[in-house]
C-alpha atoms as a PDB file:
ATOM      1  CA  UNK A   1      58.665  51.965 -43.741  1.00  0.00           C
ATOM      2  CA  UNK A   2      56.000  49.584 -42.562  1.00  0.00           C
ATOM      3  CA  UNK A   3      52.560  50.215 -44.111  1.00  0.00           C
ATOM      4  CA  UNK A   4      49.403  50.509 -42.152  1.00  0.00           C
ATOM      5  CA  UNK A   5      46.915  48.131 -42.006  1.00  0.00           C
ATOM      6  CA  UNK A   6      43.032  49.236 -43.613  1.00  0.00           C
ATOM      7  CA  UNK A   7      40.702  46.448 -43.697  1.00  0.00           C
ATOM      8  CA  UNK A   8      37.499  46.899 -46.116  1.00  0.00           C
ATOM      9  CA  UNK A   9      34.033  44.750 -45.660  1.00  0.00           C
ATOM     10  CA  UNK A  10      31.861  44.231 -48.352  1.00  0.00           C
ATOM     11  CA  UNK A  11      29.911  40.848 -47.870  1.00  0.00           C
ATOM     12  CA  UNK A  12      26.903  40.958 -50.186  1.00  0.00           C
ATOM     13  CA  UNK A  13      26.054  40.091 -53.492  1.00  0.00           C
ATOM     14  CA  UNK A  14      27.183  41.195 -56.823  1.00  0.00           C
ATOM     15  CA  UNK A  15      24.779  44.380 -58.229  1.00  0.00           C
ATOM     16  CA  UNK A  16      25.238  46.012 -54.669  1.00  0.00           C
ATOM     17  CA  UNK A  17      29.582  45.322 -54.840  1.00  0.00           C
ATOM     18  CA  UNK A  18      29.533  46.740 -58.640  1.00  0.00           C
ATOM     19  CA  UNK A  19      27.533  49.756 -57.390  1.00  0.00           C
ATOM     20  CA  UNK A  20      30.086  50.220 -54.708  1.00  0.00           C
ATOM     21  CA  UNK A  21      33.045  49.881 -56.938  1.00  0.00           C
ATOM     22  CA  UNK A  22      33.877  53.676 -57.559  1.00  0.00           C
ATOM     23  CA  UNK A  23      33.862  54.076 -53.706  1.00  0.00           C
ATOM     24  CA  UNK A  24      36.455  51.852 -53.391  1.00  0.00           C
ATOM     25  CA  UNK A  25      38.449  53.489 -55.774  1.00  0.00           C
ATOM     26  CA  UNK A  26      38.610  56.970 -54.090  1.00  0.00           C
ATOM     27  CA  UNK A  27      39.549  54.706 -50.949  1.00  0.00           C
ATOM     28  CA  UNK A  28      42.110  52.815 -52.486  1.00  0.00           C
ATOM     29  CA  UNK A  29      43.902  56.901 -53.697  1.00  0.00           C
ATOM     30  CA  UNK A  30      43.234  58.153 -50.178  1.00  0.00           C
ATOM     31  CA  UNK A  31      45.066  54.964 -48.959  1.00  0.00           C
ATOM     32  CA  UNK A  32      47.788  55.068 -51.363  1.00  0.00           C
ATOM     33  CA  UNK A  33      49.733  51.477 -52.108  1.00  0.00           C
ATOM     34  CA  UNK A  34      52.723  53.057 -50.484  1.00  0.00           C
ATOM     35  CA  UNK A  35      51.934  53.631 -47.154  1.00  0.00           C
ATOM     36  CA  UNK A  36      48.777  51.245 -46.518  1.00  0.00           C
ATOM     37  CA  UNK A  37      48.254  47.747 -46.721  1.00  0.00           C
ATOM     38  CA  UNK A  38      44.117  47.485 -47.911  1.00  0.00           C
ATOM     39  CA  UNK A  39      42.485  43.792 -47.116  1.00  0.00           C
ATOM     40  CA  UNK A  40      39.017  42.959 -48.349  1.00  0.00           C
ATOM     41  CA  UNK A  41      36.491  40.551 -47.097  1.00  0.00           C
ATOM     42  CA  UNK A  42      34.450  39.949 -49.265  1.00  0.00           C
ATOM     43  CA  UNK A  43      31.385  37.354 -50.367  1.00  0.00           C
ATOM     44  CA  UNK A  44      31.550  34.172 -51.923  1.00  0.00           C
ATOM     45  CA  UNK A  45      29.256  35.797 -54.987  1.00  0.00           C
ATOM     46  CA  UNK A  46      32.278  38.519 -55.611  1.00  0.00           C
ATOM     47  CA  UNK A  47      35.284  36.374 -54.663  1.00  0.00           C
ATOM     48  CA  UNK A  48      36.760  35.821 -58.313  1.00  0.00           C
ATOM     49  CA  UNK A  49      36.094  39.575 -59.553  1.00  0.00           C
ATOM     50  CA  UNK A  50      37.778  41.015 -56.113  1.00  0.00           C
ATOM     51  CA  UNK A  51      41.024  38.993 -56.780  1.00  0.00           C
ATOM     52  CA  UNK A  52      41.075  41.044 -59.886  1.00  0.00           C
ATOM     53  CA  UNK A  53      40.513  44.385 -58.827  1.00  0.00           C
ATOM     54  CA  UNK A  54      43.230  46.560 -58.009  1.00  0.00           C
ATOM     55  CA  UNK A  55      41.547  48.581 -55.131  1.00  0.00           C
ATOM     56  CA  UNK A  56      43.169  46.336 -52.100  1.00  0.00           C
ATOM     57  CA  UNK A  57      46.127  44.106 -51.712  1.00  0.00           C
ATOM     58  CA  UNK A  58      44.674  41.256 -51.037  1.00  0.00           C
ATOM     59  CA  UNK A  59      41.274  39.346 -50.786  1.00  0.00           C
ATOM     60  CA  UNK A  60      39.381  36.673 -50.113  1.00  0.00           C
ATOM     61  CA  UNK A  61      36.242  35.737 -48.462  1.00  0.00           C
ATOM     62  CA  UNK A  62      35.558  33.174 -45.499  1.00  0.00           C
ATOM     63  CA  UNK A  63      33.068  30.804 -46.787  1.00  0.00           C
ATOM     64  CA  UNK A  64      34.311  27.403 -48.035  1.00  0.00           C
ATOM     65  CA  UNK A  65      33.063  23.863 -48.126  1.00  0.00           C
ATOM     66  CA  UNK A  66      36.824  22.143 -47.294  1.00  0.00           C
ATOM     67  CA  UNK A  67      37.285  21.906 -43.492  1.00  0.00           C
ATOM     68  CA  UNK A  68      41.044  22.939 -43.572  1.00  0.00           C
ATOM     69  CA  UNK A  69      40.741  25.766 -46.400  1.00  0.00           C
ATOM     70  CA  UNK A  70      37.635  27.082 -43.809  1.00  0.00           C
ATOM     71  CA  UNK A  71      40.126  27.102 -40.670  1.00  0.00           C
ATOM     72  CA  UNK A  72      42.685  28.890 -42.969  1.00  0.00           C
ATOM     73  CA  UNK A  73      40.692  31.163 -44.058  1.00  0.00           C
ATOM     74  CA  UNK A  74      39.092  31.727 -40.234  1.00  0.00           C
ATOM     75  CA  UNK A  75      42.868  32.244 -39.195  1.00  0.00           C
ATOM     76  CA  UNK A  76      43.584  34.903 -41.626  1.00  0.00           C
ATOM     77  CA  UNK A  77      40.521  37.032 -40.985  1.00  0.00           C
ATOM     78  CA  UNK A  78      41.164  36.634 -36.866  1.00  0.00           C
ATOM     79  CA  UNK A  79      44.889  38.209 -38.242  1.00  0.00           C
ATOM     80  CA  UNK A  80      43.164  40.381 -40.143  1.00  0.00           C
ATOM     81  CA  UNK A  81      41.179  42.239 -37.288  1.00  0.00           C
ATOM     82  CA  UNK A  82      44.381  41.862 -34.938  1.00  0.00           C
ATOM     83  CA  UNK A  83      46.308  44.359 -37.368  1.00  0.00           C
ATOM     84  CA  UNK A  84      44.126  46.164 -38.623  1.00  0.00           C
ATOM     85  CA  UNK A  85      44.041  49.831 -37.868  1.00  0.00           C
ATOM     86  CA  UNK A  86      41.279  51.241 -39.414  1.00  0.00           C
ATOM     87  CA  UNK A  87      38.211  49.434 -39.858  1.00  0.00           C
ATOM     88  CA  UNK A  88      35.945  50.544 -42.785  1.00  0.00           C
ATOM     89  CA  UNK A  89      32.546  48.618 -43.841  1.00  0.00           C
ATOM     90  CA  UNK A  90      29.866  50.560 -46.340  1.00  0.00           C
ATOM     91  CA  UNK A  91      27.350  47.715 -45.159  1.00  0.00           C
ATOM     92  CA  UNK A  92      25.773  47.508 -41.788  1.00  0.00           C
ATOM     93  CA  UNK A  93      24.518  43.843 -41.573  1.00  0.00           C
ATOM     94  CA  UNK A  94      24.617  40.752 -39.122  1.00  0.00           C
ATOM     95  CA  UNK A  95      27.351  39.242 -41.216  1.00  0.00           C
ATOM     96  CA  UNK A  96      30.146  41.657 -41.021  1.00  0.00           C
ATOM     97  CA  UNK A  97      28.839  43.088 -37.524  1.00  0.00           C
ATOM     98  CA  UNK A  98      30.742  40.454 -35.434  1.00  0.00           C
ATOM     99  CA  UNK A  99      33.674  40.581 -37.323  1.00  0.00           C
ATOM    100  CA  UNK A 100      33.861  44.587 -36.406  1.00  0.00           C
ATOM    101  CA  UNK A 101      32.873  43.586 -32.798  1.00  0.00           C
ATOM    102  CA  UNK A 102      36.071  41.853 -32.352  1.00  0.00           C
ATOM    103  CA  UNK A 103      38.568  44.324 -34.360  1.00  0.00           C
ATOM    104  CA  UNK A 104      40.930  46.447 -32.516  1.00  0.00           C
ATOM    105  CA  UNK A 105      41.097  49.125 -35.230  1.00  0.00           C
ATOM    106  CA  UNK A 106      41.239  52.507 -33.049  1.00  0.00           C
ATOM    107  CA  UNK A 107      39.038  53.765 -36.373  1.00  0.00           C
ATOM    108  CA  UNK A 108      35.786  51.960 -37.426  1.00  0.00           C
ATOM    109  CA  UNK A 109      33.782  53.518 -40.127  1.00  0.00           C
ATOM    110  CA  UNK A 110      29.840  52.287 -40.834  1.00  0.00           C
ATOM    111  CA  UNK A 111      27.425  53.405 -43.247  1.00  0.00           C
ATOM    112  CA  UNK A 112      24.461  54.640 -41.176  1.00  0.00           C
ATOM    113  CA  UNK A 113      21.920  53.258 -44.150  1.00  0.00           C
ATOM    114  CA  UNK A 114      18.383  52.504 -43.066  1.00  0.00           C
ATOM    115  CA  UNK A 115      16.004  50.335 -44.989  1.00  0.00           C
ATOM    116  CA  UNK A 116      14.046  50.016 -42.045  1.00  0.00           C
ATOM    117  CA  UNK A 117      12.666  53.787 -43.735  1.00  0.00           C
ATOM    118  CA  UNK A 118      11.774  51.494 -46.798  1.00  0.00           C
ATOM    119  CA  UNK A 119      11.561  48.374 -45.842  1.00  0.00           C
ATOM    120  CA  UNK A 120      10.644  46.513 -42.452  1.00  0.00           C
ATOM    121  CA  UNK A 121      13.981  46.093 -40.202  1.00  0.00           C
ATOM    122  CA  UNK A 122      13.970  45.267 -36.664  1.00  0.00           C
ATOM    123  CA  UNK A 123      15.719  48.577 -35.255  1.00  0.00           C
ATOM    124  CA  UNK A 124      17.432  46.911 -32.585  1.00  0.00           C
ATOM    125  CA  UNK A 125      19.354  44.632 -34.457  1.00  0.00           C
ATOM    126  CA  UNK A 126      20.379  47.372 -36.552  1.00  0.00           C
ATOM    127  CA  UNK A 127      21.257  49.377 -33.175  1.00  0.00           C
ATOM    128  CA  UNK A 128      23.301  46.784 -32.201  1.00  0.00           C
ATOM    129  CA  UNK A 129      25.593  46.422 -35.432  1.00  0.00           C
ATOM    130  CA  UNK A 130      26.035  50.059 -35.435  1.00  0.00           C
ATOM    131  CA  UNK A 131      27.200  50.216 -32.207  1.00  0.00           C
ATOM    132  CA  UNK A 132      30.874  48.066 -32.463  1.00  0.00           C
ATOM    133  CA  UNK A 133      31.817  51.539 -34.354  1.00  0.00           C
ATOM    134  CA  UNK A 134      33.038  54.973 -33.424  1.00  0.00           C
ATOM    135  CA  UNK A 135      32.397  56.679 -36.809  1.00  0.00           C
ATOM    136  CA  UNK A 136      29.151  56.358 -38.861  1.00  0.00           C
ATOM    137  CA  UNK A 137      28.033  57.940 -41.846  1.00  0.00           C
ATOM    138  CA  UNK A 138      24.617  58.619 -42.191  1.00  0.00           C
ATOM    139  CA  UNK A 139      22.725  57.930 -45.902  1.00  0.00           C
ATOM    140  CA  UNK A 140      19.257  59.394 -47.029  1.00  0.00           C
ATOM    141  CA  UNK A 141      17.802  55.791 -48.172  1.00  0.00           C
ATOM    142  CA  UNK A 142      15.660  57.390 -50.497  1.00  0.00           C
ATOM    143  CA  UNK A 143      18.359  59.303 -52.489  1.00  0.00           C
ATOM    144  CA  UNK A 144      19.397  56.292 -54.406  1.00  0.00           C
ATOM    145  CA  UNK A 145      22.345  53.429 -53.584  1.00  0.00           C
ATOM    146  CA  UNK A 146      25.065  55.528 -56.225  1.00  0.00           C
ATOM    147  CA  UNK A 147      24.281  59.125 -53.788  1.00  0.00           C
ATOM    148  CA  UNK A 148      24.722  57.058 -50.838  1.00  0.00           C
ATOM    149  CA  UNK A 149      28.078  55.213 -51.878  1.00  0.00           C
ATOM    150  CA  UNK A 150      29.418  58.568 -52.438  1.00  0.00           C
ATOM    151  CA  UNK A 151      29.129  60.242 -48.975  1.00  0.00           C
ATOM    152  CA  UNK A 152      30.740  57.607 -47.549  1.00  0.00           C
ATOM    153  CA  UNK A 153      34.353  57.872 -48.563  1.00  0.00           C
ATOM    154  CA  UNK A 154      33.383  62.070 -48.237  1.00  0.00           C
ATOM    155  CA  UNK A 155      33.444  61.516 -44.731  1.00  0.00           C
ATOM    156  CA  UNK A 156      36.472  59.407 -44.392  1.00  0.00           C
ATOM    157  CA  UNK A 157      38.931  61.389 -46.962  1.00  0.00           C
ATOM    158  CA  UNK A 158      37.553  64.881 -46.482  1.00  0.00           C
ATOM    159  CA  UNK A 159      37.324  65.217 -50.161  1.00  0.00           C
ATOM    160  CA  UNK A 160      34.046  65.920 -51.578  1.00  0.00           C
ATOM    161  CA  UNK A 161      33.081  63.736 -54.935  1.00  0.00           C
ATOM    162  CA  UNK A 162      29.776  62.728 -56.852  1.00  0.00           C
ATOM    163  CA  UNK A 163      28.758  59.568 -57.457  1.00  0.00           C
ATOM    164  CA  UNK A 164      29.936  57.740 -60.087  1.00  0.00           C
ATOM    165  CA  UNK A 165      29.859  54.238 -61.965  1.00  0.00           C
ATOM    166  CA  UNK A 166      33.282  52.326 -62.182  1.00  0.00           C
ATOM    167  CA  UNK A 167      34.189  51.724 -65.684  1.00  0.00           C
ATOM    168  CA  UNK A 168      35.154  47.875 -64.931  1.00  0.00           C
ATOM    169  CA  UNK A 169      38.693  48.677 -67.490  1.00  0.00           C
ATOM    170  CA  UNK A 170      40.904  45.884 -64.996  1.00  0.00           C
ATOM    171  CA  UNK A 171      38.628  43.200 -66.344  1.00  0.00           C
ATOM    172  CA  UNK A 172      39.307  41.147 -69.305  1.00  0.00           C
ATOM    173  CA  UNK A 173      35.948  40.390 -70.783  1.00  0.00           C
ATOM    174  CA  UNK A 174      36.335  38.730 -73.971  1.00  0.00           C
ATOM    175  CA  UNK A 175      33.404  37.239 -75.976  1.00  0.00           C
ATOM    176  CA  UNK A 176      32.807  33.635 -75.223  1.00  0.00           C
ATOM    177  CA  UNK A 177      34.532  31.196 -77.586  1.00  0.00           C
ATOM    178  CA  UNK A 178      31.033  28.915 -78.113  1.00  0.00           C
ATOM    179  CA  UNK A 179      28.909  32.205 -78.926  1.00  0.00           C
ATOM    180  CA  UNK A 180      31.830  33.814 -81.224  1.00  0.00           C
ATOM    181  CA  UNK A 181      29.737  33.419 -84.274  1.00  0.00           C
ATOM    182  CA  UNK A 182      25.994  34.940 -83.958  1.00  0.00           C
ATOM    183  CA  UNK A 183      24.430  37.492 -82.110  1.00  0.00           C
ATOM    184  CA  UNK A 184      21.976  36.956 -78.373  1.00  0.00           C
ATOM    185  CA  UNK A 185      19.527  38.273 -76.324  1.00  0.00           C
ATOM    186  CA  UNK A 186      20.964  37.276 -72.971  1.00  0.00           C
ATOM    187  CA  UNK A 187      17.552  36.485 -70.224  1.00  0.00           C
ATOM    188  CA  UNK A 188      18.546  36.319 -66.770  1.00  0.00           C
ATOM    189  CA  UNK A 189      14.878  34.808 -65.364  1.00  0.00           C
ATOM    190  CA  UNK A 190      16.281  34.550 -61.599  1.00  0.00           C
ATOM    191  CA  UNK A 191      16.920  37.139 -58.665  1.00  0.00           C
ATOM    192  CA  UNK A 192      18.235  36.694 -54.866  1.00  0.00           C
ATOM    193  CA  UNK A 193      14.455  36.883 -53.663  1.00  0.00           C
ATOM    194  CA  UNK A 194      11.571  35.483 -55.249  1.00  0.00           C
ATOM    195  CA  UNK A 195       9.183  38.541 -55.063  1.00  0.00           C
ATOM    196  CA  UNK A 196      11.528  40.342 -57.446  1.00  0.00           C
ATOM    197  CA  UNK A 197      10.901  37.431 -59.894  1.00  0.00           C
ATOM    198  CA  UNK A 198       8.910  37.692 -63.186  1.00  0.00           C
ATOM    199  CA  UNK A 199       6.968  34.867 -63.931  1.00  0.00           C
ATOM    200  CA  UNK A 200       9.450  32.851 -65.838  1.00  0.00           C
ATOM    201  CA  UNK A 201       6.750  31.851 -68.559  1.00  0.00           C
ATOM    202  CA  UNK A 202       6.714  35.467 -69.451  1.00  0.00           C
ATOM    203  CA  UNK A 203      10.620  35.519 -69.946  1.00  0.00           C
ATOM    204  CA  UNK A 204      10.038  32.543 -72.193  1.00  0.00           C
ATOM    205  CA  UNK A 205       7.178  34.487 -74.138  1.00  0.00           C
ATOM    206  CA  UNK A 206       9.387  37.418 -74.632  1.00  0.00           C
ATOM    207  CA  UNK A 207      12.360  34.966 -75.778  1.00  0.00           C
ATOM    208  CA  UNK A 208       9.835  33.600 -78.507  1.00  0.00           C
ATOM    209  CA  UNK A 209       8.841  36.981 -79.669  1.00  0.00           C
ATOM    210  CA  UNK A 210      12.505  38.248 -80.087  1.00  0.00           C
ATOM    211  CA  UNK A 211      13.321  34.867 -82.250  1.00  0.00           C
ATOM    212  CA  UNK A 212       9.968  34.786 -84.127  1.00  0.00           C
ATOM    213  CA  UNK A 213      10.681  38.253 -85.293  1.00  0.00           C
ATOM    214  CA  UNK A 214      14.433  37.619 -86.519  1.00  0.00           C
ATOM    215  CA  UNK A 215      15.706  40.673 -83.388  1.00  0.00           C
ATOM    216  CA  UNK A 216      17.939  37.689 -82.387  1.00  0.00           C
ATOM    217  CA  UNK A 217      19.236  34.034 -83.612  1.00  0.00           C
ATOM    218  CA  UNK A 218      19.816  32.739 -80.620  1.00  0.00           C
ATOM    219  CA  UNK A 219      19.306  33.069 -76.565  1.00  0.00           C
ATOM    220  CA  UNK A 220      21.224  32.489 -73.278  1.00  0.00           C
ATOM    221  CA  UNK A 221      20.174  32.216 -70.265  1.00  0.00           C
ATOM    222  CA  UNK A 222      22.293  33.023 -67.668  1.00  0.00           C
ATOM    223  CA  UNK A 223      22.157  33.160 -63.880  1.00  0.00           C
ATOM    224  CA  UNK A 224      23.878  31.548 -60.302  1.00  0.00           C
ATOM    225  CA  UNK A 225      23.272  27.956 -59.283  1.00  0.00           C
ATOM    226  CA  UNK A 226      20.222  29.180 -57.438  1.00  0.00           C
ATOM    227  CA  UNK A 227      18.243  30.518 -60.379  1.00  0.00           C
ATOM    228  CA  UNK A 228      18.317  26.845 -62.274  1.00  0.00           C
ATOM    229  CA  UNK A 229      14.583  25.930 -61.137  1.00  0.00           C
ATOM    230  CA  UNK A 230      13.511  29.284 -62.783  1.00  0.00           C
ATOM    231  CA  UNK A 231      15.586  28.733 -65.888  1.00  0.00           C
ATOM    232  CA  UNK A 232      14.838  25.223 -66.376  1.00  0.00           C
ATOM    233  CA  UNK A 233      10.819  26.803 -66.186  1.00  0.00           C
ATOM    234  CA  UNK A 234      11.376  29.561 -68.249  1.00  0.00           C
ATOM    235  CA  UNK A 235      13.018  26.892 -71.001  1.00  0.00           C
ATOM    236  CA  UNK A 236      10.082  24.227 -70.644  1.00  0.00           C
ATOM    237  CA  UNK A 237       7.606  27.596 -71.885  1.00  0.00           C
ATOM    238  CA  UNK A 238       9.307  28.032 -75.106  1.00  0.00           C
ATOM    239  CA  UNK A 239       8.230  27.336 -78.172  1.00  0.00           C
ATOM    240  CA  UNK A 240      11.943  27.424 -79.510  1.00  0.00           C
ATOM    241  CA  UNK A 241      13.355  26.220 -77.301  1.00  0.00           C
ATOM    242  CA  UNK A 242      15.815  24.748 -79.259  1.00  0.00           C
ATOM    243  CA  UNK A 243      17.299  27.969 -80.128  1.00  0.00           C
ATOM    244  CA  UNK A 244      18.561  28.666 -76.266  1.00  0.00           C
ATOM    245  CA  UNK A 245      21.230  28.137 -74.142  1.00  0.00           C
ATOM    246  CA  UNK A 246      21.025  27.497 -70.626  1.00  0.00           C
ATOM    247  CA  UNK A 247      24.199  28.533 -69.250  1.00  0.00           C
ATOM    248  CA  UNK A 248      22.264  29.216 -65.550  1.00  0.00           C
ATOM    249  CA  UNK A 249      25.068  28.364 -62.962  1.00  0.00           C
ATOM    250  CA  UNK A 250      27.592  26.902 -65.138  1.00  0.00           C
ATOM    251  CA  UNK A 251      29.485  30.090 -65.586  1.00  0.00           C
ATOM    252  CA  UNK A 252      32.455  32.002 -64.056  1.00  0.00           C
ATOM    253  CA  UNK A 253      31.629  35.314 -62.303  1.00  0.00           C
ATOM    254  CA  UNK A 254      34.250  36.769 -65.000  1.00  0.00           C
ATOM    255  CA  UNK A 255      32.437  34.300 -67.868  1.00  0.00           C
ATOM    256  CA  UNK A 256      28.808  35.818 -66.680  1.00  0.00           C
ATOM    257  CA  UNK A 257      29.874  39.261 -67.041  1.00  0.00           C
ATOM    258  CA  UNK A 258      31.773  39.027 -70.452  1.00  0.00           C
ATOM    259  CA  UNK A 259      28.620  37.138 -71.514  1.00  0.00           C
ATOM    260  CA  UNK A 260      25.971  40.108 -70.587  1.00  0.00           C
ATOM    261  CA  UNK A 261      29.208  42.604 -72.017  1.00  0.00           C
ATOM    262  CA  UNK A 262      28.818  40.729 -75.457  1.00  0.00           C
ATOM    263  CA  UNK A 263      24.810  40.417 -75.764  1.00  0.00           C
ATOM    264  CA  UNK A 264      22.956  42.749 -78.077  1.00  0.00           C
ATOM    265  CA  UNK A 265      20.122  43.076 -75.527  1.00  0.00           C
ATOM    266  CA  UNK A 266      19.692  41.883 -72.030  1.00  0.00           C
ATOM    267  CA  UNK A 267      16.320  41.323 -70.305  1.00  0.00           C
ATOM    268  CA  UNK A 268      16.418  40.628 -66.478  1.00  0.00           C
ATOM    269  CA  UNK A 269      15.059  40.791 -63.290  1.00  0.00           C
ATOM    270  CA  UNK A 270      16.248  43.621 -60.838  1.00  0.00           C
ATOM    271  CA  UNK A 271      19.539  41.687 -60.245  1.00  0.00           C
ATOM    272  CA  UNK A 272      22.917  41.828 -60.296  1.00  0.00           C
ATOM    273  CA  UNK A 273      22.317  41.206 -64.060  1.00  0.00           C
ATOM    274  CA  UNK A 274      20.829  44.421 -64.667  1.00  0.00           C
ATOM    275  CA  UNK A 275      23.356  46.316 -62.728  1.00  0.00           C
ATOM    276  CA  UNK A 276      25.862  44.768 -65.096  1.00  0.00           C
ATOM    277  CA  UNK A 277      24.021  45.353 -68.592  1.00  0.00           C
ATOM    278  CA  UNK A 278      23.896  48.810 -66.843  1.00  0.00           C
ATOM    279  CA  UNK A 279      27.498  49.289 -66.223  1.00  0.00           C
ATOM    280  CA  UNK A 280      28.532  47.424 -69.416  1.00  0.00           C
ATOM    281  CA  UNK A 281      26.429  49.783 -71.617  1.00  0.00           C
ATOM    282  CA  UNK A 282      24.427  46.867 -72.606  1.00  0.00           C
ATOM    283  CA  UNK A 283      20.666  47.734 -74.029  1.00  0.00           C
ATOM    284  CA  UNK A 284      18.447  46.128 -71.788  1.00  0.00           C
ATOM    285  CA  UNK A 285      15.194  46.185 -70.587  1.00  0.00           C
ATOM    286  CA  UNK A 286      14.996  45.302 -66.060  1.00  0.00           C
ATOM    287  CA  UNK A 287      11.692  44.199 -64.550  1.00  0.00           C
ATOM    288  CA  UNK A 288      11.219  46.555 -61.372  1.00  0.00           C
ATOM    289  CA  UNK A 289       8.751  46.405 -58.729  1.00  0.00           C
ATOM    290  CA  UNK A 290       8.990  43.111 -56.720  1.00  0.00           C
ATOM    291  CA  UNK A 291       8.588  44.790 -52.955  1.00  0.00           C
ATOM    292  CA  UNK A 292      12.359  46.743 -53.841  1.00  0.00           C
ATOM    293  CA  UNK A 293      12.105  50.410 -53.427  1.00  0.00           C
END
């Protein structure tokens, strides 16, 4: 029997895709392995974790610096929107709009979500994404991301359900083999927009205090690529600085959550970092308040 074709979009960055995990769950039981075929697109930022995740058959995201890979990877999502049959994407921005515009799926579902409410968003580009699909569910903005995620796959299963955290059990996350023998405070200093940065001289004051007062032997910083410059500032501030580890962008997406799974406090910006310590029942402390509602 030949399975039908669903094909998921989720291209943003980590906190938001964690958030969003549960959702996906409830999609992947009302699309049963049986009789559907589930293909995400996803980010470069949640490529690794979404080959691991066992809520679609297959994934992979289009972004990649090798010319041939890109073209491969262009073919397979123009196959993609050729067969697939239902459409479904919880995020209604520029970069999965065109890919909708194109799909022949008889079925396209879009979260109706609205930051324009919150935060300034030119209405008529958002008009214009919403319009490539025939089914849109419509979010209160000010009832919280985890509220939101919920309705969504309400509307699309018929089954009512509240919103939820997924437990993250399909991931191995083992304590790292260099930090195996001592306790951290893990300080992620960087965030995808600079107004929802702390100073990073303050992270490096709060990384003295915790080491001055024996709360921790040692600390990590962690973070992507693009949060070196405020890492590298944050370490130049210490005092003790030879007491941390800078582990800013040379970590796996699996590696960076097993490290904020394994520290006895995490401190962060409001980042995909705090969503994690969050999720992973880490203590941790998130600084809130950079223009994010």
């Amino acid at each position: 029997m030949r399975r039908r074709r669903v094909l998921v979009l989720r291209h943003d960055a980590l906190g938001d895709w964690l958030l969003w995990l549960d959702s996906a769950r409830r999609l992947r039981e009302f699309f049963p392995k049986e009789d559907f075929h589930i293909t995400l697109i996803c980010s470069k930022m949640t490529e690794q974790l979404s080959r691991l995740c066992p809520y679609w058959d297959e994934s992979f995201s289009f972004s990649s610096p090798n010319f041939l890979e890109r073209q491969l990877l262009h073919a397979k999502v123009v196959l993609s929107l050729l067969r697939a049959e239902i459409l479904i994407n919880p995020v209604p921005n520029h970069n999965s709009a065109w890919l909708a515009k194109y799909s022949r799926a008889k079925e396209r579902y879009c979260f109706d979500f609205r930051p324009n409410e919150i935060l300034p968003v030119q209405n008529e580009a958002l008009e214009r994404n919403l319009s490539f699909y025939n089914h849109l569910v419509k979010a209160n903005p000010f009832e919280g991301m985890l509220k939101a995620n919920a309705q969504f796959p309400n509307l699309i299963t018929g089954r009512s359900g509240d919103a939820a955290l997924d437990a993250l059990d399909f991931m191995p996350l083992q304590k790292p083999k260099a930090l195996l023998n001592g306790e951290y405070f893990l300080i992620a200093p960087g965030a995808a927009g600079k107004r929802r940065c702390w100073p990073p001289e303050r992270f490096a004051a709060i990384a003295d205090m915790a080491l001055e007062e024996n709360l921790t032997g040692k600390i990590v910083v962690c973070g992507s690529v693009s949060d070196s410059s405020a890492a590298d500032a944050m370490l130049s501030a210490m005092r003790r600085k030879e007491q941390a580890v800078n582990l800013c962008g040379k970590t796996t997406q699996l590696e960076f959550l097993s490290l904020v799974k394994h520290a006895k406090f995490a401190f962060c910006n409001e980042s995909g970092g705090s969503h994690l310590a969050a999720l992973l029942g880490t203590p941790s402390v998130c600084i809130l308040g950079g223009g994010h509602f």
